[in-house]
Protein backbone atom coordinates (compact mmCIF):
# COMPACT_ATOMS: atom_id res chain seq x y z
CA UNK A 1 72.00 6.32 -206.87
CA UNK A 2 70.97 8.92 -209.21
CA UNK A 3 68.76 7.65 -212.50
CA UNK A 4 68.67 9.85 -215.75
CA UNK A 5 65.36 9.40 -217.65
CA UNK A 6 66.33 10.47 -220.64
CA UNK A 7 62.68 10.18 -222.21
CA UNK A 8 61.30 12.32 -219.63
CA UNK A 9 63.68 14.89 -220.18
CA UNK A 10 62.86 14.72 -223.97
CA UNK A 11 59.35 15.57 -223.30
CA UNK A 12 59.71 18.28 -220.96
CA UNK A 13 62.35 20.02 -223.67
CA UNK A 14 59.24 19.55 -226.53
CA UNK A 15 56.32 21.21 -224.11
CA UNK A 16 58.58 23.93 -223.50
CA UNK A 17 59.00 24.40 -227.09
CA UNK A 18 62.26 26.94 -226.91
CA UNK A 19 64.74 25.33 -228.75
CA UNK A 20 68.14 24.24 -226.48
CA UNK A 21 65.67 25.73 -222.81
CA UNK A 22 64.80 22.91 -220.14
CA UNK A 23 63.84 22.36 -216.43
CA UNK A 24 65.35 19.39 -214.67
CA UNK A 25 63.54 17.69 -211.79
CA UNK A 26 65.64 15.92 -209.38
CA UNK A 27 62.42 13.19 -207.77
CA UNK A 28 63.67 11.68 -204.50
CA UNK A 29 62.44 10.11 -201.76
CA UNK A 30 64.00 12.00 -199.61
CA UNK A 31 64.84 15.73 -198.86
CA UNK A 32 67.92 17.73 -200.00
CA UNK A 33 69.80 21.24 -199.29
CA UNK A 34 70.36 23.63 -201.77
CA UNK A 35 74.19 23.72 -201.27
CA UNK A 36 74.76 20.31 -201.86
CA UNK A 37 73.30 20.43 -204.92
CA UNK A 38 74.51 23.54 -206.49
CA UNK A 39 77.86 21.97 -205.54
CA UNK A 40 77.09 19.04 -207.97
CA UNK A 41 76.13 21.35 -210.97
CA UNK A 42 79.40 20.74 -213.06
CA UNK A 43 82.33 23.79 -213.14
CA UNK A 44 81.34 26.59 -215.72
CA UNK A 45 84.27 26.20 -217.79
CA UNK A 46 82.68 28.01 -220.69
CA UNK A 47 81.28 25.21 -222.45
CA UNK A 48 78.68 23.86 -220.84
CA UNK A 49 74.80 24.69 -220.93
CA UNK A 50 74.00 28.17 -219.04
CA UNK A 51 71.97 27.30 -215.87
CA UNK A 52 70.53 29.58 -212.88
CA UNK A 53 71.46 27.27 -210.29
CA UNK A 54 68.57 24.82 -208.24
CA UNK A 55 65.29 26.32 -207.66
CA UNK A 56 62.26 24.83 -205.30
CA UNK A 57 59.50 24.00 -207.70
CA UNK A 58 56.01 22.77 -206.77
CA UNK A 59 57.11 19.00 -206.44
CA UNK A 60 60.69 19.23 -205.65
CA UNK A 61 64.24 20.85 -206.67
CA UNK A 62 64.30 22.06 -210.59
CA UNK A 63 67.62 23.29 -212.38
CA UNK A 64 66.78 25.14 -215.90
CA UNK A 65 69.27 25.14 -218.60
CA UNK A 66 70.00 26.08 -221.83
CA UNK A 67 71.88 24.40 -224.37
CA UNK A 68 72.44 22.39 -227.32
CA UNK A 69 71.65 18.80 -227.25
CA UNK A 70 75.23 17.86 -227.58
CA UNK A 71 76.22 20.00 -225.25
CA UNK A 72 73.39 19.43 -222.64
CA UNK A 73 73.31 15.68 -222.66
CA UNK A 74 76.94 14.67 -221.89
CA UNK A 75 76.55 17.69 -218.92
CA UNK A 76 73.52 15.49 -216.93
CA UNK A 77 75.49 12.91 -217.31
CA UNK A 78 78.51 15.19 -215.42
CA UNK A 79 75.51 16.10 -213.55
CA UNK A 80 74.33 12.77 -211.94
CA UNK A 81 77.47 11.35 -211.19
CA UNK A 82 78.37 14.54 -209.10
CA UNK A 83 75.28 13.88 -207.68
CA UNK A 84 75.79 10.04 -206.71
CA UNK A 85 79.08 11.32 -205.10
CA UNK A 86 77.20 13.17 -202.64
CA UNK A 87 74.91 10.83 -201.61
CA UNK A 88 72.00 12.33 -203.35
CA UNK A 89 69.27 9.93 -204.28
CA UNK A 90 66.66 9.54 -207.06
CA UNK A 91 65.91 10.19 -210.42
CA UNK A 92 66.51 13.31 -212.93
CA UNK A 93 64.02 13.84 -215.10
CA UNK A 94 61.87 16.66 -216.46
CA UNK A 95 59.55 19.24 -215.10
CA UNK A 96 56.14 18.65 -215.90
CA UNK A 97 55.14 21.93 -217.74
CA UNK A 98 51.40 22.67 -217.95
CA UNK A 99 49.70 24.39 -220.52
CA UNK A 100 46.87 27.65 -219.93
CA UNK A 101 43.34 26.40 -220.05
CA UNK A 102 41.77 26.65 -223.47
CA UNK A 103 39.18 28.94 -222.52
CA UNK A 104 42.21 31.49 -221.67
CA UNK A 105 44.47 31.43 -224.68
CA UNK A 106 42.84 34.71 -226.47
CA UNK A 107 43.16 36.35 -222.90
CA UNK A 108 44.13 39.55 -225.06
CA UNK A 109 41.46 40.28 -226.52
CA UNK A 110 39.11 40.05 -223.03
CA UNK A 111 39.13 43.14 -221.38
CA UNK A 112 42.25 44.20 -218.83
CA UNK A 113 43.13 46.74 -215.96
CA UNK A 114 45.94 46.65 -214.24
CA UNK A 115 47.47 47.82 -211.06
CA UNK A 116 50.78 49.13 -211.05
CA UNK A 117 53.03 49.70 -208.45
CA UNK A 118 56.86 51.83 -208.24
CA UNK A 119 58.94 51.78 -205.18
CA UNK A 120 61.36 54.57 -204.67
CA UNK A 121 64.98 52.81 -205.14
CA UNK A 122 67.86 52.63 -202.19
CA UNK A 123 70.76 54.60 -202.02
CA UNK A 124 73.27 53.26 -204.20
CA UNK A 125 71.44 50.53 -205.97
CA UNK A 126 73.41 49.57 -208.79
CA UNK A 127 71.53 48.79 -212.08
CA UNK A 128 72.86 45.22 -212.28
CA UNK A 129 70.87 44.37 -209.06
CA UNK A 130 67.49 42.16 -209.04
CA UNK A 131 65.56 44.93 -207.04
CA UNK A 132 66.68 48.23 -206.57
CA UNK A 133 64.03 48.60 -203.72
CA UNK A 134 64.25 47.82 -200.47
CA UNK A 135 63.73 44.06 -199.24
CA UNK A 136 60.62 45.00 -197.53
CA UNK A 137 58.85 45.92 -200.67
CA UNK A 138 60.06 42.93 -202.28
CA UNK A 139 58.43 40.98 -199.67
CA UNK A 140 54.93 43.47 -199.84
CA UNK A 141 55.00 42.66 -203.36
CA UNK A 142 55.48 38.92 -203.57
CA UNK A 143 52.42 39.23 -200.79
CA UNK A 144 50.14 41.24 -203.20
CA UNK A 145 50.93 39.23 -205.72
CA UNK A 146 50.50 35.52 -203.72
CA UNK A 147 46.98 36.54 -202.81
CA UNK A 148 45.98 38.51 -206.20
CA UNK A 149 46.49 35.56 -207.83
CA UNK A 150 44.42 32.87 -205.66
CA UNK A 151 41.74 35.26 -204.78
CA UNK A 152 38.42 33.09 -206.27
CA UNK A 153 39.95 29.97 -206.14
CA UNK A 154 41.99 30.50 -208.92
CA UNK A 155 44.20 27.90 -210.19
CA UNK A 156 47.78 29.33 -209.68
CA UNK A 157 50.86 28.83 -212.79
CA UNK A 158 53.99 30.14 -212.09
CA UNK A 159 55.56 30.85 -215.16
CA UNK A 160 59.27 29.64 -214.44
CA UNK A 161 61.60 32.15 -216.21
CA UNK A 162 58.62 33.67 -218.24
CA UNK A 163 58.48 30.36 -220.20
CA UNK A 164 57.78 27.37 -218.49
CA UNK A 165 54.39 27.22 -217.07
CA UNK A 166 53.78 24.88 -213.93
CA UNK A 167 50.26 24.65 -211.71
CA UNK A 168 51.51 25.73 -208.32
CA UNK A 169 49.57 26.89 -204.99
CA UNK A 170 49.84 30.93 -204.19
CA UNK A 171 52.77 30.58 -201.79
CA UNK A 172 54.82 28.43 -203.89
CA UNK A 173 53.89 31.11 -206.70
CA UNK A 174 55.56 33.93 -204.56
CA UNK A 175 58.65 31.63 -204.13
CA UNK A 176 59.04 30.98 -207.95
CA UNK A 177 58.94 34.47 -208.70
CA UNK A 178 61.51 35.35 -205.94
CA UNK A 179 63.59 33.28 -207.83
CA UNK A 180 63.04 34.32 -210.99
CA UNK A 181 63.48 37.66 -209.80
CA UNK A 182 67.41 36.69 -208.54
CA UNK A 183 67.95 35.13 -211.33
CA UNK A 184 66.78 37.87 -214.37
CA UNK A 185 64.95 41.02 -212.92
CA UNK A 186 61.72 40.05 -214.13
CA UNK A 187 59.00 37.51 -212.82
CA UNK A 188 55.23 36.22 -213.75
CA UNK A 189 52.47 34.34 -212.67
CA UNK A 190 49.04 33.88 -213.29
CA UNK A 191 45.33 32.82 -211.68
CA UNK A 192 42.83 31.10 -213.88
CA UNK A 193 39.30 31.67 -212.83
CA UNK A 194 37.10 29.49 -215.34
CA UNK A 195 33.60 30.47 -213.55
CA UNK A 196 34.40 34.45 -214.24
CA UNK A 197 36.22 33.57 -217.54
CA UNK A 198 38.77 35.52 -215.60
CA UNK A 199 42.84 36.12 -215.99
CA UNK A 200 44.41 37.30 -213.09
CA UNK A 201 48.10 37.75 -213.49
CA UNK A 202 51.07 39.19 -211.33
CA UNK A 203 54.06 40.44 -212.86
CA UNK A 204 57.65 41.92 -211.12
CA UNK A 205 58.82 44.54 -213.19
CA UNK A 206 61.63 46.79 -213.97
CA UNK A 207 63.43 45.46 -210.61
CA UNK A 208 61.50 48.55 -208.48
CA UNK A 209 58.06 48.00 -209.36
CA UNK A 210 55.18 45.24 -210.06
CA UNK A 211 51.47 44.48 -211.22
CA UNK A 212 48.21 42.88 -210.66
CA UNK A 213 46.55 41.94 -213.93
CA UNK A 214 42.84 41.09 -214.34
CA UNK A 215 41.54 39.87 -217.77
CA UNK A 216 37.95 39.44 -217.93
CA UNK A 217 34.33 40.16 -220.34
CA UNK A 218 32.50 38.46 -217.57
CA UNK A 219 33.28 40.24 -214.18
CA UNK A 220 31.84 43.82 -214.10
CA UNK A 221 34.27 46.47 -214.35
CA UNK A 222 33.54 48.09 -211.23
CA UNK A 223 33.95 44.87 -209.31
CA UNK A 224 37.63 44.64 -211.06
CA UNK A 225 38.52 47.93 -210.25
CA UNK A 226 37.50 47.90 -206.76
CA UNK A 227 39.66 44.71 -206.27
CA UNK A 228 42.33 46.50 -207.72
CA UNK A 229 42.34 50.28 -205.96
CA UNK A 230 41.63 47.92 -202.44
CA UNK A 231 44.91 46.01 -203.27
CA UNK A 232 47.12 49.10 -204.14
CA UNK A 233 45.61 50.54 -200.27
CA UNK A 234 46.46 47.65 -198.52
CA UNK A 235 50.08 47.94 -199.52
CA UNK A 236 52.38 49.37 -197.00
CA UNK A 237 53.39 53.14 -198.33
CA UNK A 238 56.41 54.29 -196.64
CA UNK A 239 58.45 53.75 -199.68
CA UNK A 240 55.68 53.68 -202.36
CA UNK A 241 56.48 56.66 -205.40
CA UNK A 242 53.59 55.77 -207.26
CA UNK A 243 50.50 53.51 -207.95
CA UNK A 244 47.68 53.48 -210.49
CA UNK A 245 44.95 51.55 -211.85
CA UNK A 246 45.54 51.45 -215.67
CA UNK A 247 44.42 49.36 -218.81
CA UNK A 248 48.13 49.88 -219.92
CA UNK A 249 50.83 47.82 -218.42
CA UNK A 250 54.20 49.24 -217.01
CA UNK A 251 56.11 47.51 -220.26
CA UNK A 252 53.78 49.56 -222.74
CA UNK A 253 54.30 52.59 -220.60
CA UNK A 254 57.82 52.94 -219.69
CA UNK A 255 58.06 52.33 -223.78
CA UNK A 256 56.13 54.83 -224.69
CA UNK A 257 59.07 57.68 -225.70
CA UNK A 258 61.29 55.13 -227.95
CA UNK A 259 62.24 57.19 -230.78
CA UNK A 260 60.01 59.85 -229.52
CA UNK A 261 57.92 61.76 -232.12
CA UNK A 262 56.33 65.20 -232.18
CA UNK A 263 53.52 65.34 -229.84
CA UNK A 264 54.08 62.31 -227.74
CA UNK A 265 52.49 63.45 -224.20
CA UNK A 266 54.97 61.56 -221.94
CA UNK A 267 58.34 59.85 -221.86
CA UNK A 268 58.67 56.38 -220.70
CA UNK A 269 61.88 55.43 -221.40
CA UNK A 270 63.46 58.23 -219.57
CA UNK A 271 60.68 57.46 -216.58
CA UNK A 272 62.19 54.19 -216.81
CA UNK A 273 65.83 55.05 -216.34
CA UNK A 274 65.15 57.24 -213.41
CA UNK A 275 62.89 55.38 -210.79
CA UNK A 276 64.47 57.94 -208.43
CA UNK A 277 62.40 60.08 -209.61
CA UNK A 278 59.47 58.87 -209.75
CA UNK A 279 58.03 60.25 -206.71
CA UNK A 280 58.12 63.27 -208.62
CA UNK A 281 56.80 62.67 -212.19
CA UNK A 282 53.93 60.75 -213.47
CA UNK A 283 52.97 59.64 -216.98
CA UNK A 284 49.32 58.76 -218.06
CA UNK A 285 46.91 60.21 -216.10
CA UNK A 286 44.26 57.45 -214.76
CA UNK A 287 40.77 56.90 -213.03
CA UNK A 288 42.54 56.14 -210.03
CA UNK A 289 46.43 56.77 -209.01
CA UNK A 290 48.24 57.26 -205.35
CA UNK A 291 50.78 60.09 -205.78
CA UNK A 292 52.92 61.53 -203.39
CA UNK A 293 52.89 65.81 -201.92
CA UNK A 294 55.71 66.17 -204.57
CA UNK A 295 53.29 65.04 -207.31
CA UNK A 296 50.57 67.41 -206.02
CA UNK A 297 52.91 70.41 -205.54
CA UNK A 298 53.37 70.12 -209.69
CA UNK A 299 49.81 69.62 -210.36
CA UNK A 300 47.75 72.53 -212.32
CA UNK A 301 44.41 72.25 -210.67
CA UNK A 302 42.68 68.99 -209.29
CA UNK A 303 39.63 70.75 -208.11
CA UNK A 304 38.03 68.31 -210.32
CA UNK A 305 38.94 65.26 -208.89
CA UNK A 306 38.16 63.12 -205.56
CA UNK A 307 41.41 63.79 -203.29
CA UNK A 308 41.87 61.58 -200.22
CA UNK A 309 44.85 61.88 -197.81
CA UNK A 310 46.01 58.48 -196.96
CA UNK A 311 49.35 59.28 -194.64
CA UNK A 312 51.63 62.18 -194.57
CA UNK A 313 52.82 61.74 -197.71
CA UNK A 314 50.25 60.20 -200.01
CA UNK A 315 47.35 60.78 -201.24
CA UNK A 316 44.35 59.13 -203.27
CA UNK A 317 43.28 60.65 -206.07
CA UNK A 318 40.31 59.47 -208.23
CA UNK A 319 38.22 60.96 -211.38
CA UNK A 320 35.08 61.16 -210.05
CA UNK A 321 33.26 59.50 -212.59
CA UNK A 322 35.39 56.61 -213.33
CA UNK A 323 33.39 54.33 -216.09
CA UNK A 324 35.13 57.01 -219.02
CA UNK A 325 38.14 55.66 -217.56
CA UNK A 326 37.62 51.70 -216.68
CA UNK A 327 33.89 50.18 -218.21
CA UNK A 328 35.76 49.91 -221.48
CA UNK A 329 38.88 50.65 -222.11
CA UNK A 330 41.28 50.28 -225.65
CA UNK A 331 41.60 46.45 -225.94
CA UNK A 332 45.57 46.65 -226.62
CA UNK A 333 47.52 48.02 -223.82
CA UNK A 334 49.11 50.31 -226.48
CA UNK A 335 45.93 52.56 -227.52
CA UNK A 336 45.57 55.11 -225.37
CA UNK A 337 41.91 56.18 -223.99
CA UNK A 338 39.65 58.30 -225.38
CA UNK A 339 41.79 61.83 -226.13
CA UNK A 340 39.38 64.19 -224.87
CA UNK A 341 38.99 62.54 -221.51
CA UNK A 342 42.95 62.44 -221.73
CA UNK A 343 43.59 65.89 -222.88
CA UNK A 344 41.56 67.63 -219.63
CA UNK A 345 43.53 65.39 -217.00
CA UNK A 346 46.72 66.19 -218.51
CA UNK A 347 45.59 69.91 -217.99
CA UNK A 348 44.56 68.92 -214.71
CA UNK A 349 48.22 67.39 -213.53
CA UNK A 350 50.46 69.92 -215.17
CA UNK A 351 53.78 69.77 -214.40
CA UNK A 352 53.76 66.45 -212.81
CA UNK A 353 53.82 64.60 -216.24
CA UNK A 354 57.07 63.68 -217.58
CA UNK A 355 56.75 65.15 -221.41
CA UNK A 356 59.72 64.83 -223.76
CA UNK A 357 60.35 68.62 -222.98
CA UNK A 358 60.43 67.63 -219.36
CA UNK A 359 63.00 64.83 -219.08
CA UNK A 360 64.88 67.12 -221.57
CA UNK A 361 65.19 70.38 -219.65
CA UNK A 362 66.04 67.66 -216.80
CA UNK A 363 68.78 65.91 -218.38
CA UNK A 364 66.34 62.69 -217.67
CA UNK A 365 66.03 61.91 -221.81
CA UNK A 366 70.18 60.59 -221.77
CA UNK A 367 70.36 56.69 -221.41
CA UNK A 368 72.68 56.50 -217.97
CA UNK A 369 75.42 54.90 -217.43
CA UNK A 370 74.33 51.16 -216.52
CA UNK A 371 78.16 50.62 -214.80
CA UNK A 372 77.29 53.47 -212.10
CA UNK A 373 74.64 53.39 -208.89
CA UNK A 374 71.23 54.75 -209.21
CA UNK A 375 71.24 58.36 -208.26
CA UNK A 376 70.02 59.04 -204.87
């Protein structure tokens, strides 16, 4: 027997606040596989709500959907009687979303680095995949990104399709975001650290890369920054194009370049298009960044920075003073850093900056065409 409580679904639709957006929790006493229910989730017959199919949350199996009232509540009830008919047991109600910790809520204006991450894409990826990466990297990431997050003691949120917020344990974080990942390309968590008035987050991006946030006034720079260039070296690197410690974040940089205007220094959105390439190219210039021998081959002169080989491919490269670059940086991940300190390490790395002119000459500045593979 399968019980709809209606009032608990009611509540769940008002925390999450996005008009027509829910998460259904199917509580029952006893355990269920995901192929039986998915078979109960009524035909798509164009009408219904739009759903991604059942999802392990913290407590149990969650389905999110997104519809109308009128069109949602006669589909539960399509819902639970499939159900019944397979035997299933227990009661559908809502997810219980959670809301950030009021000490967190101007997290934006506390001071952030992040570490970013690009994996070169496989062979024939097309654009309409999740990841465009191999599954090993997928895996690395969701990793990095289980134990960025819980490092401290942080209290873990998953935040369920970028909207709905639930308190989860590290693990169950990396298996949320897996399947937000499957479901849209993109997928976020978070670590709340109220001792260090500290925001760690964890973000899969652009379906071939991720990042580890850290929002803080209270922990010292260098102690965020260390955290960060030690998580980006215990990655595996075989396929790694890129990685950087950055206050920007890879959504502010890879749109840096729309509607380009005279004197922009790099071009995002044509980075973006081409992740094949990005163990060529760089953008911004940082404190700290792992680049590849291609990278190097197009630099001017790095005489003036600390250069570590790290395998036969990769290398560390670090200003050697880094507090210009980290002990406070532009509080929006849109201002860039100071231009003086910028304009000598764009010197410095030459040719391997992708600059308008660049990703012109290259043919890299035309949108692709989304129905074809990624180039090789």
């Amino acid at each position: 027997m399968v019980v709809i409580d209606a009032a608990g679904i009611a509540r769940s639709a008002k925390r999450l606040g996005s008009e027509g957006t829910n998460i259904l929790f199917l509580k029952s006493p006893t355990q269920h596989d995901e192929l039986t229910l998915d078979g109960a989730i009524p035909p798509d017959d164009g009408e219904g709500p739009a759903n991604g199919g059942w999802f392990p949350g913290p407590r149990g199996w969650m389905l999110m959907i997104e519809g109308l009232d009128e069109v949602v509540n006669p589909w539960i009830e399509q819902l639970a009687q499939a159900l019944r008919e397979r035997g299933v047991e227990g009661t559908l109600t809502g997810a219980g979303v959670a809301s950030q910790p009021a000490w967190a809520r101007e997290q934006h204006k506390m001071r952030s680095l992040q570490g970013l991450v690009g994996y070169r894409p496989i062979s024939g990826a097309l654009r309409a995949d999740p990841w465009w990466a191999r599954q090993d990297d997928l895996d690395q990431a969701l990793v990095a990104c289980g134990r960025w997050l819980a490092r401290h003691d942080a209290k873990v949120m998953a935040m369920v399709d970028l909207r709905a917020p639930l308190w989860v344990d590290g693990p169950r974080a990396q298996q949320l975001m897996a399947a937000d990942l499957r479901r849209s390309g993109d997928a976020m968590a978070a670590g709340f650290v109220q001792r260090r008035a500290e925001v760690r987050s964890a973000w899969l991006a652009r379906r071939v890369a991720f990042e580890l946030g850290d929002a803080s006034d209270l922990v010292p720079w260098k102690e965020s920054v260390d955290e960060l260039r030690s998580a980006l070296l215990s990655l595996p690197m075989d396929n790694m194009s890129i990685a950087m410690v950055s206050h920007r974040r890879w959504m502010t940089l890879l749109h840096t370049g729309y509607g380009l205007q005279d004197g922009d220094p790099f071009d995002g959105m044509a980075y973006g298009w081409h992740p094949e390439r990005w163990h060529e190219f760089a953008l911004e210039p940082c404190g700290i960044q792992i680049l590849t021998n291609q990278h190097l081959a197009a630099a001017r002169d790095l005489s003036s920075w600390r250069t570590t080989r790290l395998d036969d491919d990769h290398l560390l490269v670090e200003a050697r003073d880094l507090e210009p670059w980290y002990a406070n940086p532009p509080r929006r991940h849109s201002d860039p850093l100071d231009a003086t300190l910028l304009q000598t390490a764009y010197a410095d790395f030459g040719d391997m900056i992708l600059t308008p002119q660049r990703a012109q000459t290259l043919g890299l500045d035309v949108k692709p065409d989304f129905q074809k593979p990624l180039a090789p």
